[in-house]
Protein backbone atom coordinates (compact mmCIF):
# COMPACT_ATOMS: atom_id res chain seq x y z
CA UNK A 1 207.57 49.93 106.68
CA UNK A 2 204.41 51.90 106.68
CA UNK A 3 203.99 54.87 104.93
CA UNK A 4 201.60 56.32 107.50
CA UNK A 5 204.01 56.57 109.72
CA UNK A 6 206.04 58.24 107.56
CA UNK A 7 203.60 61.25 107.23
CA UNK A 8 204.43 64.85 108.24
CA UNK A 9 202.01 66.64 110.43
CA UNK A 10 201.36 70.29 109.49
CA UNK A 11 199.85 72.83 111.87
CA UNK A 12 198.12 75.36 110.13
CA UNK A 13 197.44 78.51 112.46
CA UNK A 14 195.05 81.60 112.29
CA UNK A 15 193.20 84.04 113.81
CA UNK A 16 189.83 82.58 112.77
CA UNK A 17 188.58 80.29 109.87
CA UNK A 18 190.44 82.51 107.06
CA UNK A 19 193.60 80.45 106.93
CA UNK A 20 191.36 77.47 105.25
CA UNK A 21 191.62 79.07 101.66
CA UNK A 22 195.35 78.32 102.78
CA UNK A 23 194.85 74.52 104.33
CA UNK A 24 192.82 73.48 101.12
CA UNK A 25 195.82 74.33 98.84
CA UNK A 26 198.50 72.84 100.49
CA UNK A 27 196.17 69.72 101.47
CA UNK A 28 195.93 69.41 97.58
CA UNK A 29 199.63 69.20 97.11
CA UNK A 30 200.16 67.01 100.43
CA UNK A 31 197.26 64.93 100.68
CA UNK A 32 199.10 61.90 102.44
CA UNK A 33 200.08 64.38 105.49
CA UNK A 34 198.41 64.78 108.64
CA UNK A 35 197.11 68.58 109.34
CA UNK A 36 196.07 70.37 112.64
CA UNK A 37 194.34 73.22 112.23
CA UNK A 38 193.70 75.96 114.55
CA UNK A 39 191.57 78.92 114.97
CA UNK A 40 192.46 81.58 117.09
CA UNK A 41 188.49 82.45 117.72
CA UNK A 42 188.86 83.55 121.16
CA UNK A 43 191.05 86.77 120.16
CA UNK A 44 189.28 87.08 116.81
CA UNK A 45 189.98 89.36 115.42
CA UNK A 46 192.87 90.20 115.56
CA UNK A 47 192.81 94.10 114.43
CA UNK A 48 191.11 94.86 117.57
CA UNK A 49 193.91 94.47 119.60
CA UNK A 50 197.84 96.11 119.55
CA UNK A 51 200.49 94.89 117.65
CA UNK A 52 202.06 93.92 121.25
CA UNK A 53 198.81 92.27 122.05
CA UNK A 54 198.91 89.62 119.04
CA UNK A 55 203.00 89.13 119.57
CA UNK A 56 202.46 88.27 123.30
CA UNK A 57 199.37 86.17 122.44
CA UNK A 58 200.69 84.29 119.18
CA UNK A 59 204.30 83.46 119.98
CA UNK A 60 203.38 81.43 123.67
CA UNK A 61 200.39 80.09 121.76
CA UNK A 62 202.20 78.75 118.90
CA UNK A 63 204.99 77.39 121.07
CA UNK A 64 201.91 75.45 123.34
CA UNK A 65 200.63 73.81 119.71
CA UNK A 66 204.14 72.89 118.65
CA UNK A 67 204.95 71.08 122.14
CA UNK A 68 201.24 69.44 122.00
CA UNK A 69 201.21 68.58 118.04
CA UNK A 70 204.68 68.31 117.15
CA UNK A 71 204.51 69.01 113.80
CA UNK A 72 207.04 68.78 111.00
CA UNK A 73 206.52 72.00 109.92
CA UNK A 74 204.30 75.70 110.67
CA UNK A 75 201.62 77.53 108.68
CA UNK A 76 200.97 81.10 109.76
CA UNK A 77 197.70 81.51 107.84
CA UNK A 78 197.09 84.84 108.59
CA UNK A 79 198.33 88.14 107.57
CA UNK A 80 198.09 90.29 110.07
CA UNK A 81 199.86 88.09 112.09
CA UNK A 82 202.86 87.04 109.50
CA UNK A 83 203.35 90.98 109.36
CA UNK A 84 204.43 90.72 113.24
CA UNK A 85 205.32 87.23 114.60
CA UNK A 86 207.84 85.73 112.02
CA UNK A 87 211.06 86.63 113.56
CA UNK A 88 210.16 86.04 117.01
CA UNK A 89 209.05 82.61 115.87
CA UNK A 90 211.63 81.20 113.96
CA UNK A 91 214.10 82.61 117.35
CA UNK A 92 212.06 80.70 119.72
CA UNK A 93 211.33 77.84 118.03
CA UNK A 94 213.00 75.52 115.67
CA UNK A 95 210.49 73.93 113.49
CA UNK A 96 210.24 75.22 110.01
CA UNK A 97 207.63 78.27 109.50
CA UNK A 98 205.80 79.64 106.81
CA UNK A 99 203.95 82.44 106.57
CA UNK A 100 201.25 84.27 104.74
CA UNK A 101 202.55 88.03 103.65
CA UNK A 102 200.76 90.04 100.46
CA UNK A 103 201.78 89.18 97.12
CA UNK A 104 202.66 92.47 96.26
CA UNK A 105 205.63 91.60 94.26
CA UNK A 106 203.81 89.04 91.62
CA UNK A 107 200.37 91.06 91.28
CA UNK A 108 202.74 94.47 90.14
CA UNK A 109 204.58 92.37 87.77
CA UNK A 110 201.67 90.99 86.34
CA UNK A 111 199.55 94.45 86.28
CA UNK A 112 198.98 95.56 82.63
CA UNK A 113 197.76 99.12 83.81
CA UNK A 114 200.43 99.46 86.50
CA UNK A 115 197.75 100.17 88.87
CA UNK A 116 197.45 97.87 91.85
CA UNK A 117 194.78 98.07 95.06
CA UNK A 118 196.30 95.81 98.24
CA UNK A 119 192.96 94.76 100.33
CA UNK A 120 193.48 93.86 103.94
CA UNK A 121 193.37 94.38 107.06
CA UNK A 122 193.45 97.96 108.48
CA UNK A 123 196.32 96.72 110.54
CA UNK A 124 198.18 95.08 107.69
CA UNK A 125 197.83 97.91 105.49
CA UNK A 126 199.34 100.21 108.07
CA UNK A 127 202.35 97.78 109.05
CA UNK A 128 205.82 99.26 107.64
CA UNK A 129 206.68 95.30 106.32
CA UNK A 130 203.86 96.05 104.04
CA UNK A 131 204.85 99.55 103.00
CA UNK A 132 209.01 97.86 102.49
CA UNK A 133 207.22 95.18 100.02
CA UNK A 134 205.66 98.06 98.09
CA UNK A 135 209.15 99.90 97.90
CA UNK A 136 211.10 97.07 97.17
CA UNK A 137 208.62 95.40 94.29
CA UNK A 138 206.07 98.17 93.10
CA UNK A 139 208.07 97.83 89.51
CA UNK A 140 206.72 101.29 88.63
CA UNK A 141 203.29 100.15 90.08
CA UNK A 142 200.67 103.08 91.99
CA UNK A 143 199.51 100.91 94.81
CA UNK A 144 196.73 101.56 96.83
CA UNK A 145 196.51 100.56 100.51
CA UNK A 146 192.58 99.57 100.90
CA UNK A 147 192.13 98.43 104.90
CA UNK A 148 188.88 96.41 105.50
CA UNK A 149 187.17 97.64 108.65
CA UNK A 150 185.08 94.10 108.21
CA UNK A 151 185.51 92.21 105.75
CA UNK A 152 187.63 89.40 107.40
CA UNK A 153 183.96 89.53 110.33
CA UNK A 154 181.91 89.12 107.10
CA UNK A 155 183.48 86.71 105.59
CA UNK A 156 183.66 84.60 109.16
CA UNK A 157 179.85 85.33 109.52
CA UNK A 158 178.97 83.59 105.76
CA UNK A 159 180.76 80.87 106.27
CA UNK A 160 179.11 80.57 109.68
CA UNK A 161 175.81 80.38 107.27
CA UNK A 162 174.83 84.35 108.31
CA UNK A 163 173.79 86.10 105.80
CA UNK A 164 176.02 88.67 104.23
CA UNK A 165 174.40 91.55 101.81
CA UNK A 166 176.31 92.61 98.90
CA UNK A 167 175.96 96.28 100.20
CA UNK A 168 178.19 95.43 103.03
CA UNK A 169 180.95 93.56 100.88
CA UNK A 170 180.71 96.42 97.88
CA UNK A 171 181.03 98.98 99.83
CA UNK A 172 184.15 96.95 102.07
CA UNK A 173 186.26 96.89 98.47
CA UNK A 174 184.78 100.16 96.59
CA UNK A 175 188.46 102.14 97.61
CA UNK A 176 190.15 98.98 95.18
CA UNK A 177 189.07 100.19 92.10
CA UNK A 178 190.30 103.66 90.99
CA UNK A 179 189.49 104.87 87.60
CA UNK A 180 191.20 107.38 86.14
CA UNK A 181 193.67 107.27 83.40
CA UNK A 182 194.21 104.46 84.13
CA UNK A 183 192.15 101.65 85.45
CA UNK A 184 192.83 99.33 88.90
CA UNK A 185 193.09 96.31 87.11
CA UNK A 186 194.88 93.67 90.00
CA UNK A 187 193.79 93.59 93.62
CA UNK A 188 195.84 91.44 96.04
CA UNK A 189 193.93 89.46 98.98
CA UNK A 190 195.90 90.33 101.80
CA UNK A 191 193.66 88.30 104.00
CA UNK A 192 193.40 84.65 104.17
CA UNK A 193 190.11 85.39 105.08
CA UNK A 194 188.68 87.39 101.44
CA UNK A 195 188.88 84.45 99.15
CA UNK A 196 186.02 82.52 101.08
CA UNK A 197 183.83 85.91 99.63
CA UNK A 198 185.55 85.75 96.47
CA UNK A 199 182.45 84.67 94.25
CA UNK A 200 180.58 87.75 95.46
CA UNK A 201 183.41 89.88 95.47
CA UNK A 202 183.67 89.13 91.67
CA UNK A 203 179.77 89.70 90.78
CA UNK A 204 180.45 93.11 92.92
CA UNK A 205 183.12 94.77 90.96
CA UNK A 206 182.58 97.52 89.00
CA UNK A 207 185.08 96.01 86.38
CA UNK A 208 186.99 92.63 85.89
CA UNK A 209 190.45 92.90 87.80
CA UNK A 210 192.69 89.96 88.63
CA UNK A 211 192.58 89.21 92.01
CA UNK A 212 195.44 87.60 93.60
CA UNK A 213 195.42 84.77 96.32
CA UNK A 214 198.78 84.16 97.78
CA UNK A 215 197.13 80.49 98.76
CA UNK A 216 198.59 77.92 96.03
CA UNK A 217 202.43 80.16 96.56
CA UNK A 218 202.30 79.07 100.49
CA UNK A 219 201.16 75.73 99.44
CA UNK A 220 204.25 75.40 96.75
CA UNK A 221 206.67 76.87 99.36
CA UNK A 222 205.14 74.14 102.21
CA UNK A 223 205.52 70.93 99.88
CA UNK A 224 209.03 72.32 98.76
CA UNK A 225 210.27 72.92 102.24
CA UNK A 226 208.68 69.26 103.13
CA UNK A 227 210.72 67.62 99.98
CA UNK A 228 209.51 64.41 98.22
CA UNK A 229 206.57 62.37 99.16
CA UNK A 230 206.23 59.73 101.08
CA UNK A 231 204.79 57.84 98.37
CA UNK A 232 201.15 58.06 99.06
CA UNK A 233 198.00 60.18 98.55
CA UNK A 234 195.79 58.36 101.24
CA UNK A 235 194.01 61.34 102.98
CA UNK A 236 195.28 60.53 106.89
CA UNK A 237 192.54 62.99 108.50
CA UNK A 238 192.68 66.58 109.92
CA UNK A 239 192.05 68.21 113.02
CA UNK A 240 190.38 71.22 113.58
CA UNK A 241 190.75 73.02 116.84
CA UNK A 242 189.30 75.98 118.69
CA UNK A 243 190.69 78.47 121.20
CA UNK A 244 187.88 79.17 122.60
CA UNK A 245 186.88 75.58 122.91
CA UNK A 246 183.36 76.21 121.41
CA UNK A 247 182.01 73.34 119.63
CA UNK A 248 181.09 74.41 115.37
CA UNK A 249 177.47 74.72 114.95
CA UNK A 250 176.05 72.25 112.46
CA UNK A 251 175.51 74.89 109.90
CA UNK A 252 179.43 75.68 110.36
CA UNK A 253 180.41 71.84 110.44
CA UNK A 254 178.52 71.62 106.76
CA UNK A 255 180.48 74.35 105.89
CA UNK A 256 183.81 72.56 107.00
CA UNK A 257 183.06 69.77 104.79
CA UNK A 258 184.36 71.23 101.26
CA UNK A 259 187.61 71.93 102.78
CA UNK A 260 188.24 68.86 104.93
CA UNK A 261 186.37 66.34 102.63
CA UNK A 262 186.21 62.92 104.44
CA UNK A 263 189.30 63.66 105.96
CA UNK A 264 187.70 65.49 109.17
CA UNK A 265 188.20 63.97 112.31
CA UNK A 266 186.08 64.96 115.11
């Protein structure tokens, strides 16, 4: 029997091209499955619209890619969105999800100065699932809600091959670092979409702080949920699909390249 045919297909979802720093890991662990990706770019992004808005648009959207894709099993790559869709997902479908939610609870354990900054979204910061994770794992933590006016834009942009200054990213993740008797000294990514700015987010920083990507924790909880492999690491290909239907530009299709390898199929 063919292993190939054996081979899970995983739709990984987002609003735009953030939820790749969440694809790569997982594709790492699960290299023999098959993987749909999708971009949400034609409601990008999503903090521009209500929190009814993005449950009305994700939930029918989702349920569309699940009927067309039939996947094994459900990323939600996205933050903003995992903060609002997850229930109403796993009623009105059964396929397995997984979602993408801050990692408050391992960066406070971890803290040494027991000062934490949580950088998202504005609408992540302000959602009360956020506030419940802070109440239920701060561990004697301050945290600091920092919400992003742009950052998730800017980081979209640079990998689009715009240029991004580092005014515009310093001054995006300034609020992070406190300094007072005690110094911020762990900042979670509550974005998919930070990491792809993480080498100039580190240059920026006033001081060295951990910063912690939930990525490689959604990719454990995916392969766990998927069980044992099917015996082989043969990359089967990947998908990458648009909402809005837009073809990449070839500066964007370079950029596509580190995280789908020769695995990208057109």
């Amino acid at each position: 029997m063919s292993f190939v045919s054996q081979a899970p297909t995983i739709l990984v979802f987002d609003s735009g091209l953030g939820g790749l720093t969440v694809f790569r890991e997982i594709v790492k662990l699960r290299p023999g499955a098959r993987y749909v990706y999708v971009a949400d770019d034609a409601y990008f992004p999503y903090g521009q619209h209500t929190e009814d808005e993005i449950v009305a648009r994700v939930v029918p959207l989702v349920g569309d890619l699940i009927a067309e894709h039939r996947p094994e099993l459900v990323v939600i790559a996205c933050n903003t969105a995992s903060t609002l869709v997850m229930t109403h997902l796993r009623e009105a479908y059964s396929v397995p999800f997984v979602g993408t939610v801050p990692a408050i609870k391992p960066a406070c354990a971890s803290s040494k100065t027991k000062r934490v900054s949580v950088l998202g979204t504005k609408g992540t910061v302000k959602r009360e699932y956020t506030k419940k994770l802070i109440a239920d794992f701060a561990q004697g933590c301050d945290v600091t809600l920092v919400g992003a006016e742009n950052l998730a834009s800017l980081a979209e942009a640079a990998l689009r091959g715009e240029r991004v200054s580092d005014d515009a990213i310093a001054a995006e993740i300034a609020p992070c670092f406190l300094n007072g008797d005690a110094r911020t000294d762990t900042v979670v990514l509550a974005c998919t979409h930070y990491p792809l700015l993480i080498n100039q987010m580190l240059a920026l920083a006033p001081w060295s702080v951990d910063w912690i990507d939930p990525a490689p924790a959604i990719a454990r909880r995916v392969s766990d949920l998927l069980g044992p492999t099917n015996g082989t690491n043969e990359a089967l290909g990947a998908r990458i699909l648009f909402t809005s239907e837009q073809a990449p530009s070839p500066v964007l299709a370079k950029a596509l390249i580190p995280f789908f390898g020769a695995s990208l199929v057109n």
